[in-house]
PDB file of N, CA and C in Angstrom:
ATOM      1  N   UNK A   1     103.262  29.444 -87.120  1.00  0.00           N
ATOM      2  CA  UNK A   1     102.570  28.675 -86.102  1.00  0.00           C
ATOM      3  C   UNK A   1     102.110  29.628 -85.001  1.00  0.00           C
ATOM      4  N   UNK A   2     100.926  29.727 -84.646  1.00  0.00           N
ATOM      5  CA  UNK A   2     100.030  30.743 -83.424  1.00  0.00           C
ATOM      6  C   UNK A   2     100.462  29.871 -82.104  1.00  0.00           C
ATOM      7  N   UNK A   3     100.411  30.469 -81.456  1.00  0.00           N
ATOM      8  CA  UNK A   3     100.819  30.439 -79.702  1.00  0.00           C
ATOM      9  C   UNK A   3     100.253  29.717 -79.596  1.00  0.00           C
ATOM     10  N   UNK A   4      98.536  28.961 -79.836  1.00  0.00           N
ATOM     11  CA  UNK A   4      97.757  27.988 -79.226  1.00  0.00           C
ATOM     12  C   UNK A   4      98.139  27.017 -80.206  1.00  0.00           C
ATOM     13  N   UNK A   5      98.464  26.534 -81.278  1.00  0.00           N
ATOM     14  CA  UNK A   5      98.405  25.488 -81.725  1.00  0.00           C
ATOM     15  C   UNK A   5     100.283  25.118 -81.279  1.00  0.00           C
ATOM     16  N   UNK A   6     101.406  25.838 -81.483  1.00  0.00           N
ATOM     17  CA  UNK A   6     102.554  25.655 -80.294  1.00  0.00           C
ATOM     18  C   UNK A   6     101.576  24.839 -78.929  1.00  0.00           C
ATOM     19  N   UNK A   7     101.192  25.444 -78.190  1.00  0.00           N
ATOM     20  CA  UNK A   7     100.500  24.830 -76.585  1.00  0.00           C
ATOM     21  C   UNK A   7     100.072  23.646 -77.346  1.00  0.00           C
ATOM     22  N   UNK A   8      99.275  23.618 -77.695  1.00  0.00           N
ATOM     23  CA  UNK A   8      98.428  22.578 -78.043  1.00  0.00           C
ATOM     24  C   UNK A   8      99.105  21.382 -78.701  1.00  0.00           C
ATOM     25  N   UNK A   9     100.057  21.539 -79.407  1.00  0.00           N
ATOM     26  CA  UNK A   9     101.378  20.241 -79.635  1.00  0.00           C
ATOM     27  C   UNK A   9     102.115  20.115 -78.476  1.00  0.00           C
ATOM     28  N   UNK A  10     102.593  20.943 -77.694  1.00  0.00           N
ATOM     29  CA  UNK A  10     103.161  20.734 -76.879  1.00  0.00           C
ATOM     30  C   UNK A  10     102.513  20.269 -75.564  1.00  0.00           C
ATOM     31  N   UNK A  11     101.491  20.311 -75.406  1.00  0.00           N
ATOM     32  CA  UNK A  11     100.417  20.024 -74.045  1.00  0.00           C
ATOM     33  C   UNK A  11      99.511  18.655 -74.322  1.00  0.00           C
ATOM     34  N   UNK A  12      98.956  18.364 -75.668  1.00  0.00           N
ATOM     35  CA  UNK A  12      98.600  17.452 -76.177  1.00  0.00           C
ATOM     36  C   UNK A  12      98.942  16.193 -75.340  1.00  0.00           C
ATOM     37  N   UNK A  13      97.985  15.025 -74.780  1.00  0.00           N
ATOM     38  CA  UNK A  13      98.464  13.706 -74.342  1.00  0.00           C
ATOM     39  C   UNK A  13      97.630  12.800 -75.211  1.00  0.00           C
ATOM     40  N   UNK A  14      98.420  11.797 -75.191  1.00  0.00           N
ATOM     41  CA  UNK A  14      97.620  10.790 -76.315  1.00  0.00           C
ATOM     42  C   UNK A  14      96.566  10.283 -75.128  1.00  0.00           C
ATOM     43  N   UNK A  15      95.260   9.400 -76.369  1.00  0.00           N
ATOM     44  CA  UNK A  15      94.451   9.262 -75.480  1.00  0.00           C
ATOM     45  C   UNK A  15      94.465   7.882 -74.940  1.00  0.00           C
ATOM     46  N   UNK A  16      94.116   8.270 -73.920  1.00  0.00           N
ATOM     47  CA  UNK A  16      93.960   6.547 -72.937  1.00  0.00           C
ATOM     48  C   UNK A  16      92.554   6.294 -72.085  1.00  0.00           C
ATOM     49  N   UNK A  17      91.795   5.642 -72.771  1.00  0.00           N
ATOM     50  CA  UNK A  17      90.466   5.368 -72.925  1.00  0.00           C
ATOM     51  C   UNK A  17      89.998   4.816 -71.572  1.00  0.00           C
ATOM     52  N   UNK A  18      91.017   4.150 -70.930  1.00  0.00           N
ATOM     53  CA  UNK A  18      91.289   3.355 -69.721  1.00  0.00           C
ATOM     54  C   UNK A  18      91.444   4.150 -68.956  1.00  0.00           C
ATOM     55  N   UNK A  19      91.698   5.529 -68.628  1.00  0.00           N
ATOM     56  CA  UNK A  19      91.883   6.592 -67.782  1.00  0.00           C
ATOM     57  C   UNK A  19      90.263   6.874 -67.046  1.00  0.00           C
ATOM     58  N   UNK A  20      89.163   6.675 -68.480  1.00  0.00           N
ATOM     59  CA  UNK A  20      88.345   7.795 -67.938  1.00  0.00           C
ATOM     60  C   UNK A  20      87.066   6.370 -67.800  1.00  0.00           C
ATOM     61  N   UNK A  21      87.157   5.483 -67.309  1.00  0.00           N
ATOM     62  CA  UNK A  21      86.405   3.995 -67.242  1.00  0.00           C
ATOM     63  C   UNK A  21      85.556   4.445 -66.386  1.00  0.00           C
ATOM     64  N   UNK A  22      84.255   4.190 -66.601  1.00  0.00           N
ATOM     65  CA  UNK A  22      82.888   4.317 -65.987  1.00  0.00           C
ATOM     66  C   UNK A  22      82.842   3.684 -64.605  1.00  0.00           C
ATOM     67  N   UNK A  23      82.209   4.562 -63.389  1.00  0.00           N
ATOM     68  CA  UNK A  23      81.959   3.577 -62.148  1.00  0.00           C
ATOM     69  C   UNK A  23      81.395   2.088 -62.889  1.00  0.00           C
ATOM     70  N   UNK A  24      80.367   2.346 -63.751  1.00  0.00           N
ATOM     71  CA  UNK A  24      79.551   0.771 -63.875  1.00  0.00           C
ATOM     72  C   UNK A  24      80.524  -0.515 -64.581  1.00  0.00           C
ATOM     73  N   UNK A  25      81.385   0.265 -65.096  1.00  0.00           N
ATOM     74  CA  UNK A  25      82.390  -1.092 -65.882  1.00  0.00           C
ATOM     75  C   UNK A  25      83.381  -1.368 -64.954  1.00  0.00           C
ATOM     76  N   UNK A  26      83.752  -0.837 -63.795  1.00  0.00           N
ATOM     77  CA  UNK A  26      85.215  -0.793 -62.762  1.00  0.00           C
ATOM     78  C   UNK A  26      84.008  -2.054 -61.810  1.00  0.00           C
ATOM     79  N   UNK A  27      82.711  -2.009 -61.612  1.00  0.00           N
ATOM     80  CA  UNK A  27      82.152  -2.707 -60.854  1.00  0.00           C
ATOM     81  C   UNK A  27      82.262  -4.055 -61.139  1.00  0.00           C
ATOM     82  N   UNK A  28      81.470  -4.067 -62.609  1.00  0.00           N
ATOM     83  CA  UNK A  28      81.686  -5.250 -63.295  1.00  0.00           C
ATOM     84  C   UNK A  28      82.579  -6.020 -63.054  1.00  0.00           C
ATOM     85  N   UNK A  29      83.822  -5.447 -63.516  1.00  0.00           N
ATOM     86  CA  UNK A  29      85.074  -6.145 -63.518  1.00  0.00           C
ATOM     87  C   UNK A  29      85.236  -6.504 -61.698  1.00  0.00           C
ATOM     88  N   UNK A  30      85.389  -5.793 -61.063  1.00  0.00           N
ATOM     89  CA  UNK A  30      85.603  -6.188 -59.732  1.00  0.00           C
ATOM     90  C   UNK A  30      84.326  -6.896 -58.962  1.00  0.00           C
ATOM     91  N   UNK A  31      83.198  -6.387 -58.070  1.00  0.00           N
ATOM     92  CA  UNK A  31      82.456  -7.554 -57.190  1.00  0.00           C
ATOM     93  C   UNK A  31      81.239  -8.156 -58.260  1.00  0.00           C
ATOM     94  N   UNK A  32      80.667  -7.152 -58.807  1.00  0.00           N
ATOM     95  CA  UNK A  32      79.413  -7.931 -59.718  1.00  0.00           C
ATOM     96  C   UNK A  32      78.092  -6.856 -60.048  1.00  0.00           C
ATOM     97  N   UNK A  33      77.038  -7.001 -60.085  1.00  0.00           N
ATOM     98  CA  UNK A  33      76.322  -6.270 -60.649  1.00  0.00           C
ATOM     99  C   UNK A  33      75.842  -4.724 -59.629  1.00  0.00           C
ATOM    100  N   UNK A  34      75.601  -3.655 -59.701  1.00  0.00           N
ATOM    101  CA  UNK A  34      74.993  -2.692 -58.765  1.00  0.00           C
ATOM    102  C   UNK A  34      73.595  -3.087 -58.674  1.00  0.00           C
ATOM    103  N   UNK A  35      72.959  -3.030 -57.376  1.00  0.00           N
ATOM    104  CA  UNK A  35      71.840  -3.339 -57.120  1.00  0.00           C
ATOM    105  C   UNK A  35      71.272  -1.810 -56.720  1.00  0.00           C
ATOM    106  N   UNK A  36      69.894  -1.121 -57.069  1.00  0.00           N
ATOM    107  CA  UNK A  36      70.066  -0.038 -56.239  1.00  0.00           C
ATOM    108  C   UNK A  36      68.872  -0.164 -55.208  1.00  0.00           C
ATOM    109  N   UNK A  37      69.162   0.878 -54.226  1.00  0.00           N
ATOM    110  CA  UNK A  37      68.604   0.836 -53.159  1.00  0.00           C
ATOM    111  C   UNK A  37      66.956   1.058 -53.156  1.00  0.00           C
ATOM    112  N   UNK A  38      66.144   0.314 -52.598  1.00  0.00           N
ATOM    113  CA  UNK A  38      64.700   0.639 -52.469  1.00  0.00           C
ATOM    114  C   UNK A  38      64.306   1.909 -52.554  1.00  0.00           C
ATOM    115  N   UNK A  39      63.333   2.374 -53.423  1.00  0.00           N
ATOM    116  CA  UNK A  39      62.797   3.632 -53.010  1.00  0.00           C
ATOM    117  C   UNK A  39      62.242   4.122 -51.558  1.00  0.00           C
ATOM    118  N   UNK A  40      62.637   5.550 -50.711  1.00  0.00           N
ATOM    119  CA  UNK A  40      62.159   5.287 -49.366  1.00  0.00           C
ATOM    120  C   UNK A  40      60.779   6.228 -49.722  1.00  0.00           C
ATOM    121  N   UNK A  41      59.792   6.839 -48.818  1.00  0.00           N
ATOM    122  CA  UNK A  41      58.782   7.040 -48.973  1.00  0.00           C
ATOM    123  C   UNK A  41      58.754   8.421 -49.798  1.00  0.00           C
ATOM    124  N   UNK A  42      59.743   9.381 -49.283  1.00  0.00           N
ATOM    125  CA  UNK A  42      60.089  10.794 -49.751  1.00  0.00           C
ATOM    126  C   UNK A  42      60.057  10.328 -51.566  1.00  0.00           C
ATOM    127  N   UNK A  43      60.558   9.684 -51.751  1.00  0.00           N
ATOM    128  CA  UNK A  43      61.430   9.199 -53.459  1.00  0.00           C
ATOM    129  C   UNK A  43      60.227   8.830 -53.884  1.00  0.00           C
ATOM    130  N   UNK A  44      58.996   7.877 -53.229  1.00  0.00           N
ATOM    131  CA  UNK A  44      57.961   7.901 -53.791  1.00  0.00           C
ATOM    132  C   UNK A  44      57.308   8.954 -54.176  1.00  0.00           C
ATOM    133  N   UNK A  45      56.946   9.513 -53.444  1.00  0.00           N
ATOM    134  CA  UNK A  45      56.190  11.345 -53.174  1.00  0.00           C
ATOM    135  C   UNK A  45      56.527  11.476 -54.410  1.00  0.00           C
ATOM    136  N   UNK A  46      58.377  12.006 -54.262  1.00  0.00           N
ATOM    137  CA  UNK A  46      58.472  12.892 -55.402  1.00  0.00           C
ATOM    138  C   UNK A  46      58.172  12.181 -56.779  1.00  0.00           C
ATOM    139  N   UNK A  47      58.226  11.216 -57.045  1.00  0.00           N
ATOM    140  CA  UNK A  47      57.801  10.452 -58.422  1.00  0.00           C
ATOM    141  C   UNK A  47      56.434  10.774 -59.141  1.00  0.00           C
ATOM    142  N   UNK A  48      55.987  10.872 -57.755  1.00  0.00           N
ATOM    143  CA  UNK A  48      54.113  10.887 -58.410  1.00  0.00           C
ATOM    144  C   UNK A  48      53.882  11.972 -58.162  1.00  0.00           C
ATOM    145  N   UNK A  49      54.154  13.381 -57.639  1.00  0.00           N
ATOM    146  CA  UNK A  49      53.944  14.610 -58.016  1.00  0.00           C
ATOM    147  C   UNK A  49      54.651  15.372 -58.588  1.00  0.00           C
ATOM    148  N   UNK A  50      56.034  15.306 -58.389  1.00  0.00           N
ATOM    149  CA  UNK A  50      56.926  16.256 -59.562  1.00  0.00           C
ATOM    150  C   UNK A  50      56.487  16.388 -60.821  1.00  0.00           C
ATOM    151  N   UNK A  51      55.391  15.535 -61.983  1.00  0.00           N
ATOM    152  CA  UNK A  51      54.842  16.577 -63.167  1.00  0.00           C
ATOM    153  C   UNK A  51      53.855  17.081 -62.711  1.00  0.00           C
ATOM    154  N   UNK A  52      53.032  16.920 -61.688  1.00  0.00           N
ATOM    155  CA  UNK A  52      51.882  17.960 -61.723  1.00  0.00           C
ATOM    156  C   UNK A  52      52.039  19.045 -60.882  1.00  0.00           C
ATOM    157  N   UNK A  53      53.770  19.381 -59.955  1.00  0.00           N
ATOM    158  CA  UNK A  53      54.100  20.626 -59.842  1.00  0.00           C
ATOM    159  C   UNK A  53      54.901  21.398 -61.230  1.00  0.00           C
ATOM    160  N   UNK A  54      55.320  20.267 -62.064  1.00  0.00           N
ATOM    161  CA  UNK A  54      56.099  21.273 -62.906  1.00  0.00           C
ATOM    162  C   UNK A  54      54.863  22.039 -63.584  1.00  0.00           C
ATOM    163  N   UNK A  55      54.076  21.112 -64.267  1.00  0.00           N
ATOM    164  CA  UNK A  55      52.618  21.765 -64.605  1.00  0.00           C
ATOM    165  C   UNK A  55      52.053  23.136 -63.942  1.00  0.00           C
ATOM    166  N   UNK A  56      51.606  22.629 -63.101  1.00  0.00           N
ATOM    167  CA  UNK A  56      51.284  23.907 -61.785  1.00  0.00           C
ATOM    168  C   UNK A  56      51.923  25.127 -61.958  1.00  0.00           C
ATOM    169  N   UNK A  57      53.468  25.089 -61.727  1.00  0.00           N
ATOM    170  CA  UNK A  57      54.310  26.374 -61.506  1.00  0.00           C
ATOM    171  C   UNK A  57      54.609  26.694 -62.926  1.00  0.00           C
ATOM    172  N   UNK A  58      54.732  26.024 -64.243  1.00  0.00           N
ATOM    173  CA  UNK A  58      55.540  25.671 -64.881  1.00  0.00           C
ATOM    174  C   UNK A  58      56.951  26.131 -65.117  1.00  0.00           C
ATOM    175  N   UNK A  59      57.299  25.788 -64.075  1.00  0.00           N
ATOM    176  CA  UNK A  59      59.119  25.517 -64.066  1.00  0.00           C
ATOM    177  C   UNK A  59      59.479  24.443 -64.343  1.00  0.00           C
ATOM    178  N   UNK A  60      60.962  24.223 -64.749  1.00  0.00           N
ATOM    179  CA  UNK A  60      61.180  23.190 -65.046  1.00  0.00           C
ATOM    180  C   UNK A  60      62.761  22.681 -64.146  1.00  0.00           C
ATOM    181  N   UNK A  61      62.993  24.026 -63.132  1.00  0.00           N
ATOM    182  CA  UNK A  61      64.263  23.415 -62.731  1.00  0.00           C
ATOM    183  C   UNK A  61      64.021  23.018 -61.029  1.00  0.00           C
ATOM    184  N   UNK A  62      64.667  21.607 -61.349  1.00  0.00           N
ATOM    185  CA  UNK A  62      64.504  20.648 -60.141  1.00  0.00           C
ATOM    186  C   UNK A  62      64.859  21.157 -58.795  1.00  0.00           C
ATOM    187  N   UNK A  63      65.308  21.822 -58.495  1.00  0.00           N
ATOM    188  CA  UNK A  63      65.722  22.889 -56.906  1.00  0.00           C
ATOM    189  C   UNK A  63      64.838  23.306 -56.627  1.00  0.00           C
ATOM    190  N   UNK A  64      63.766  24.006 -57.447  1.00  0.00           N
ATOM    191  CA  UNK A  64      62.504  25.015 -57.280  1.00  0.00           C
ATOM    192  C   UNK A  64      61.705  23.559 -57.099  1.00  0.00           C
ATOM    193  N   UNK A  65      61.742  22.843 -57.780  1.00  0.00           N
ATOM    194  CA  UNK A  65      60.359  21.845 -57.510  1.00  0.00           C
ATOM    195  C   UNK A  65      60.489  20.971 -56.131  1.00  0.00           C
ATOM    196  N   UNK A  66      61.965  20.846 -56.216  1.00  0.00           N
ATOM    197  CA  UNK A  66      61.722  19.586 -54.914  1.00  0.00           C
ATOM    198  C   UNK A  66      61.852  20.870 -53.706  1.00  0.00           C
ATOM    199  N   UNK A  67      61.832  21.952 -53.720  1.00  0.00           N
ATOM    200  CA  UNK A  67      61.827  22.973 -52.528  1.00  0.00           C
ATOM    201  C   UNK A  67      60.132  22.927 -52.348  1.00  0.00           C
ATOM    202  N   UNK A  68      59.609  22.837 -53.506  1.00  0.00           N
ATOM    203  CA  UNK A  68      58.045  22.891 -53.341  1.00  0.00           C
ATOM    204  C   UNK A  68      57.359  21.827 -52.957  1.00  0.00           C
ATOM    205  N   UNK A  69      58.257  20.435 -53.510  1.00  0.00           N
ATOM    206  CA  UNK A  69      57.318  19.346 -52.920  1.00  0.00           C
ATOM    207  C   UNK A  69      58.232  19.319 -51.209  1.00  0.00           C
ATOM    208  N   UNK A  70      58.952  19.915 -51.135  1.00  0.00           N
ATOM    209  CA  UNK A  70      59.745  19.138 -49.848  1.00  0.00           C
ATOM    210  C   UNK A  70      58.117  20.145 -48.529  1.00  0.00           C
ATOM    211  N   UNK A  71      57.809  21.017 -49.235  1.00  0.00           N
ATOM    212  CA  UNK A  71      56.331  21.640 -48.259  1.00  0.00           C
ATOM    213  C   UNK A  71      55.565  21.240 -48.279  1.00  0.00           C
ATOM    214  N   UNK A  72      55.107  20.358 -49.542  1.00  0.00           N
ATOM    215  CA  UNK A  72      53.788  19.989 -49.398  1.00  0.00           C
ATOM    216  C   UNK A  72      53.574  18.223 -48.954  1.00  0.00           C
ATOM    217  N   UNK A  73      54.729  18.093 -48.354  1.00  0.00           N
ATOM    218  CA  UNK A  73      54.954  16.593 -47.947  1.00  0.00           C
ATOM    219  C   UNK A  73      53.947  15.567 -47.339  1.00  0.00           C
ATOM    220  N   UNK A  74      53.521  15.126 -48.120  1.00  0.00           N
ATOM    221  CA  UNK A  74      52.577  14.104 -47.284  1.00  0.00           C
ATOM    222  C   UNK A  74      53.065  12.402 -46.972  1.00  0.00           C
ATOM    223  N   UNK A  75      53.942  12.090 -46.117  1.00  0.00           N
ATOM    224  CA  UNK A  75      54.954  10.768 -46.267  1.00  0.00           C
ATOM    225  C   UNK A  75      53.820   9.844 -45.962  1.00  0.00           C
ATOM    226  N   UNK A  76      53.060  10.112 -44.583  1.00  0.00           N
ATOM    227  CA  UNK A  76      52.138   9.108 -44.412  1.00  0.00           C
ATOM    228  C   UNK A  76      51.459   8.146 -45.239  1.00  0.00           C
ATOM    229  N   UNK A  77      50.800   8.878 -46.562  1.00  0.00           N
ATOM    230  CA  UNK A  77      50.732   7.676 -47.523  1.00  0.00           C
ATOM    231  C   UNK A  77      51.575   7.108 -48.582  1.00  0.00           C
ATOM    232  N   UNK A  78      52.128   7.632 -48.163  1.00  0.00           N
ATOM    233  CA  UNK A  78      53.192   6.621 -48.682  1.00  0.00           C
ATOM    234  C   UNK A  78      54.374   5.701 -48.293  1.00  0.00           C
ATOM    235  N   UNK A  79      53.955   5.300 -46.898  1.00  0.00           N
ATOM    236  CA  UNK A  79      55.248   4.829 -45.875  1.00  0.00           C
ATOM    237  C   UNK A  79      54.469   3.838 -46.186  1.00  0.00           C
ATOM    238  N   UNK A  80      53.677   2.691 -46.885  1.00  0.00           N
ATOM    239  CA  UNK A  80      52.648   1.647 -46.707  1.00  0.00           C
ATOM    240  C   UNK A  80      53.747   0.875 -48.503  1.00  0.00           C
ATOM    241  N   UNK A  81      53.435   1.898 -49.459  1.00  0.00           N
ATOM    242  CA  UNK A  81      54.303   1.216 -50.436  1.00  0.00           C
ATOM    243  C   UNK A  81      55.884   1.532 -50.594  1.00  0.00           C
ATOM    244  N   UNK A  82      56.106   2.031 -49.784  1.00  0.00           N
ATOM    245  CA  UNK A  82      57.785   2.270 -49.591  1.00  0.00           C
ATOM    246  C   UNK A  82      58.107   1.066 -48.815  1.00  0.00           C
ATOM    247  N   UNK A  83      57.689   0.468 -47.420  1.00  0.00           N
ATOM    248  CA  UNK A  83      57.681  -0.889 -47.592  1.00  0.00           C
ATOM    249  C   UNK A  83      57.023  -1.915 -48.098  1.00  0.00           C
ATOM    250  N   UNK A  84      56.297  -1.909 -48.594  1.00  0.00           N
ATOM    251  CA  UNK A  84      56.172  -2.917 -49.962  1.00  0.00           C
ATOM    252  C   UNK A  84      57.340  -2.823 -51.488  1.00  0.00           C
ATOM    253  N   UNK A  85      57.807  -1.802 -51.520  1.00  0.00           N
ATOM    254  CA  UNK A  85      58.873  -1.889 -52.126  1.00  0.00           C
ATOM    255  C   UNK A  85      59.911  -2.441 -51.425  1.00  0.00           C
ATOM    256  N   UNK A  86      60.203  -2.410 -50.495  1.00  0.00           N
ATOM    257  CA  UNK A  86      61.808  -2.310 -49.683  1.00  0.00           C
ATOM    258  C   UNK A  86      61.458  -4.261 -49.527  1.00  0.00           C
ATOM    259  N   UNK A  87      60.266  -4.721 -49.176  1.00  0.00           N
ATOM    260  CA  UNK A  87      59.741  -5.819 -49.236  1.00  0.00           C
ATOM    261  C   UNK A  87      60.284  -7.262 -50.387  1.00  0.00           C
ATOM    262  N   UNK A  88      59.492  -6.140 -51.609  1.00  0.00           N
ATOM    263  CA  UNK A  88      59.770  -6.971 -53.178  1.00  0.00           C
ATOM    264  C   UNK A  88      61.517  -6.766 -53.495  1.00  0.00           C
ATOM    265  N   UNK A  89      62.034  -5.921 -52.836  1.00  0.00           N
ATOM    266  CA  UNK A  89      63.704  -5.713 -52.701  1.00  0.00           C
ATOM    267  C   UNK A  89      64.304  -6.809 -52.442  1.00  0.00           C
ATOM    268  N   UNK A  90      64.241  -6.983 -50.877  1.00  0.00           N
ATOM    269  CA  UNK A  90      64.373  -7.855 -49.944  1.00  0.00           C
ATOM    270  C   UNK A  90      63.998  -9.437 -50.823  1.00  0.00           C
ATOM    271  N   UNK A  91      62.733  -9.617 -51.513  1.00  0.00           N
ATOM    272  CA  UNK A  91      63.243 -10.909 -51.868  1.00  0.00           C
ATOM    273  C   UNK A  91      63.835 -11.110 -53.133  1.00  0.00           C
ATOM    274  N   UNK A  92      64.102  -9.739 -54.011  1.00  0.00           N
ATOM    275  CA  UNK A  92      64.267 -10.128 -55.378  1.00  0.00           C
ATOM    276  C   UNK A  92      66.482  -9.944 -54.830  1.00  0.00           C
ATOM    277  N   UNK A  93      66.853  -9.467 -53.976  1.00  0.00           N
ATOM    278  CA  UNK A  93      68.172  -9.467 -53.880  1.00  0.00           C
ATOM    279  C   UNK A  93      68.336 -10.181 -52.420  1.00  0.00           C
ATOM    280  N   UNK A  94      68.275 -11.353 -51.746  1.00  0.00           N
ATOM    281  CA  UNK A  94      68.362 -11.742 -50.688  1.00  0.00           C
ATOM    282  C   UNK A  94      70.038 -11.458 -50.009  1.00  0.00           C
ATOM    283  N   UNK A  95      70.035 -10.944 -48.735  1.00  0.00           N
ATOM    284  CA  UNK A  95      71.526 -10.501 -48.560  1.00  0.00           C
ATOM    285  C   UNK A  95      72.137  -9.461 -48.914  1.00  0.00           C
ATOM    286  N   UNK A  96      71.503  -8.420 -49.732  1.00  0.00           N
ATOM    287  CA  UNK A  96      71.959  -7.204 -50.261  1.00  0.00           C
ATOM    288  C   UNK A  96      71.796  -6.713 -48.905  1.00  0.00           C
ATOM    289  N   UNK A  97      73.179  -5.882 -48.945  1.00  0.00           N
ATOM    290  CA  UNK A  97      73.237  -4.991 -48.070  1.00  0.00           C
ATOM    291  C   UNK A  97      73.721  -3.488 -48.952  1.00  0.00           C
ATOM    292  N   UNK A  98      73.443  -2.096 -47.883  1.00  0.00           N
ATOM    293  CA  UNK A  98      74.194  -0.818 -48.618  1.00  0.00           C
ATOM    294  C   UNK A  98      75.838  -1.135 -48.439  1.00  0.00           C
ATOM    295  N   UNK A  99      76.227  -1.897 -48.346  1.00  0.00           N
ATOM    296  CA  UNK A  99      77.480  -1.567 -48.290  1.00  0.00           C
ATOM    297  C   UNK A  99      78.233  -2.960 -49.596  1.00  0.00           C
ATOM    298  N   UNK A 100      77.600  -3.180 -50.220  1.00  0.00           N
ATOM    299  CA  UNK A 100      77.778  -4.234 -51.386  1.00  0.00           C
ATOM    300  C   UNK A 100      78.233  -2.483 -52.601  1.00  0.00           C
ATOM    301  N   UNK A 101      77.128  -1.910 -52.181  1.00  0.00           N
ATOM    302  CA  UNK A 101      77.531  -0.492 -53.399  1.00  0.00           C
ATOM    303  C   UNK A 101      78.245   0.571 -52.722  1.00  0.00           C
ATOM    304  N   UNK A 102      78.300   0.640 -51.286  1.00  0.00           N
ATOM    305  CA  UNK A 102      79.255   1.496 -50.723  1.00  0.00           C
ATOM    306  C   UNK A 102      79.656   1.280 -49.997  1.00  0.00           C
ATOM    307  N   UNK A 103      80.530   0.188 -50.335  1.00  0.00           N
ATOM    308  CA  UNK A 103      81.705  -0.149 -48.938  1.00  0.00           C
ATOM    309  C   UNK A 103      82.631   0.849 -49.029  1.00  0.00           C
ATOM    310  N   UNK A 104      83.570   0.175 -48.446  1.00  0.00           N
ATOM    311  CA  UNK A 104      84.665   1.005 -47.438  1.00  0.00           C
ATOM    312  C   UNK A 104      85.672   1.365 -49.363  1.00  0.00           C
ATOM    313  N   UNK A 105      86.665   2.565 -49.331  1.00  0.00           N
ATOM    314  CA  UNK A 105      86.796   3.262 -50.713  1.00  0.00           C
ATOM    315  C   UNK A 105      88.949   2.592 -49.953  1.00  0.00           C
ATOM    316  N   UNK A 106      89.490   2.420 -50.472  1.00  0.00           N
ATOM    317  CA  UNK A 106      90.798   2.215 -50.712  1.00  0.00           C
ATOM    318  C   UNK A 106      91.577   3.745 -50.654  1.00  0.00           C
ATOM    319  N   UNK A 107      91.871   3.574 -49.795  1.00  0.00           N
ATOM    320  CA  UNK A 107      93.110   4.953 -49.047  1.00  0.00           C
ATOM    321  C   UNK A 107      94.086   4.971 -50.007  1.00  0.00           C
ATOM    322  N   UNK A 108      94.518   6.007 -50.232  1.00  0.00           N
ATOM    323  CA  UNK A 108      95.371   6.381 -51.142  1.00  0.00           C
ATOM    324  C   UNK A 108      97.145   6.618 -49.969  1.00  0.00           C
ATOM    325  N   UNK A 109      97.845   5.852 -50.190  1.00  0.00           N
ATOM    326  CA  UNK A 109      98.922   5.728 -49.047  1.00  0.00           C
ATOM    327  C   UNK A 109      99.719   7.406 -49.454  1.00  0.00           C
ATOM    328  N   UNK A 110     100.381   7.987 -48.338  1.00  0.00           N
ATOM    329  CA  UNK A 110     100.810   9.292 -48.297  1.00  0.00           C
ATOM    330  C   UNK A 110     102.213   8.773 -48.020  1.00  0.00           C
ATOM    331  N   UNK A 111     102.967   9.951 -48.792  1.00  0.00           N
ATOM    332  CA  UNK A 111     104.799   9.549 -47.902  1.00  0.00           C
ATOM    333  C   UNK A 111     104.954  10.395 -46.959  1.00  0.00           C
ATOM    334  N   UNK A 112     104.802  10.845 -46.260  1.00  0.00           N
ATOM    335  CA  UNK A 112     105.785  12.210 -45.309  1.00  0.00           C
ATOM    336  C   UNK A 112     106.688  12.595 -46.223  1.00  0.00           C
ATOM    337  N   UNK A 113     107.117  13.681 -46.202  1.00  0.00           N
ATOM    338  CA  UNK A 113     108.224  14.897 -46.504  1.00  0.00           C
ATOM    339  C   UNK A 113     109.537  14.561 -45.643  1.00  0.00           C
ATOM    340  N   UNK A 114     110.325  14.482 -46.281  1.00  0.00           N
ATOM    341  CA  UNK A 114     111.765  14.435 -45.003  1.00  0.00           C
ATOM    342  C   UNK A 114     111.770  15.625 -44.651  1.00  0.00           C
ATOM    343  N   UNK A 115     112.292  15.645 -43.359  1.00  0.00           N
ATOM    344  CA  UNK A 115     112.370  16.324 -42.636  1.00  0.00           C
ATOM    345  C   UNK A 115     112.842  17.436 -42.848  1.00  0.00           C
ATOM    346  N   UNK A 116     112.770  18.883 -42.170  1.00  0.00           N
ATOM    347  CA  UNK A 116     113.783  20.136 -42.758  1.00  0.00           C
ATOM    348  C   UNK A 116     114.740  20.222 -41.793  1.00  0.00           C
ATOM    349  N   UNK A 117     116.074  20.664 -42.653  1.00  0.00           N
ATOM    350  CA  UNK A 117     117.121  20.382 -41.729  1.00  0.00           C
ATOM    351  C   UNK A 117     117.162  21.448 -41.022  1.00  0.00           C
ATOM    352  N   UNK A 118     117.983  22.283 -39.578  1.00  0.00           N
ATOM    353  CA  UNK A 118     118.032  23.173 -38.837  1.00  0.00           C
ATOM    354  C   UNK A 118     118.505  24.250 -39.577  1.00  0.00           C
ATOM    355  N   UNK A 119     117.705  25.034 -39.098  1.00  0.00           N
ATOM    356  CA  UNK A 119     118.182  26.462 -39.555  1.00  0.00           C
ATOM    357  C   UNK A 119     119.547  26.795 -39.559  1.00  0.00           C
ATOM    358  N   UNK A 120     120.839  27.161 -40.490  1.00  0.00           N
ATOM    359  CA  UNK A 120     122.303  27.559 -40.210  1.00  0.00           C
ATOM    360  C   UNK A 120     122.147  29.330 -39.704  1.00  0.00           C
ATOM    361  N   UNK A 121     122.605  30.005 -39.459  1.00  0.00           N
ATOM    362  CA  UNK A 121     122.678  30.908 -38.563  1.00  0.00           C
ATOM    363  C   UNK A 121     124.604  31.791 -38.929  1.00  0.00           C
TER     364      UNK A 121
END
């Protein structure tokens, strides 16, 4: 028997499928469906030019592109359908708020350490 397959019986945990449960199924089960948030005007931008910079430069990694669109920013036209989106939002989820998908997260309770006793001498 080799040293790694020893570790590997001995380190081995059975599997528990329930350990590694998706944000989207923990939702489910608890308040109800994720709604996501309106596109804001920036998120538009980048939708409708990110292929004709990848084209352009042809790169393909997303750091380099949104560094390039974050210069060539033009929000103004697009602050007109960013609320018209946030609009068709507003009536297709009435009452959605951001905090339905990011409320407040459950504290994990801490014990304190007992105390250390006095130094003997």
């Amino acid at each position: 028997m080799s040293w790694m397959s020893y570790w590997l019986s001995c380190h081995q945990r059975p599997w528990n499928p329930s350990q590694f449960q998706s944000k989207k199924r923990k939702r489910e089960e608890g308040k109800g469906p994720y709604v996501k948030k309106p596109p804001n005007a920036f998120m538009l931008f980048l939708k409708s030019e990110r292929k004709t910079v990848q084209e352009e430069l042809g790169i393909r990694n997303s750091a380099a592109i949104n560094k390039v669109l974050s210069e060539r920013v033009r929000l103004e036209l697009f602050q007109a359908e960013a609320q018209i989106e946030a609009d068709i939002h507003a009536l297709n989820n009435p009452g959605w708020s951001n905090k339905a998908n990011y409320g407040k997260k459950s504290k994990k309770s801490r014990t304190k350490a007992p105390p250390l006793p006095p130094p003997s001498c």
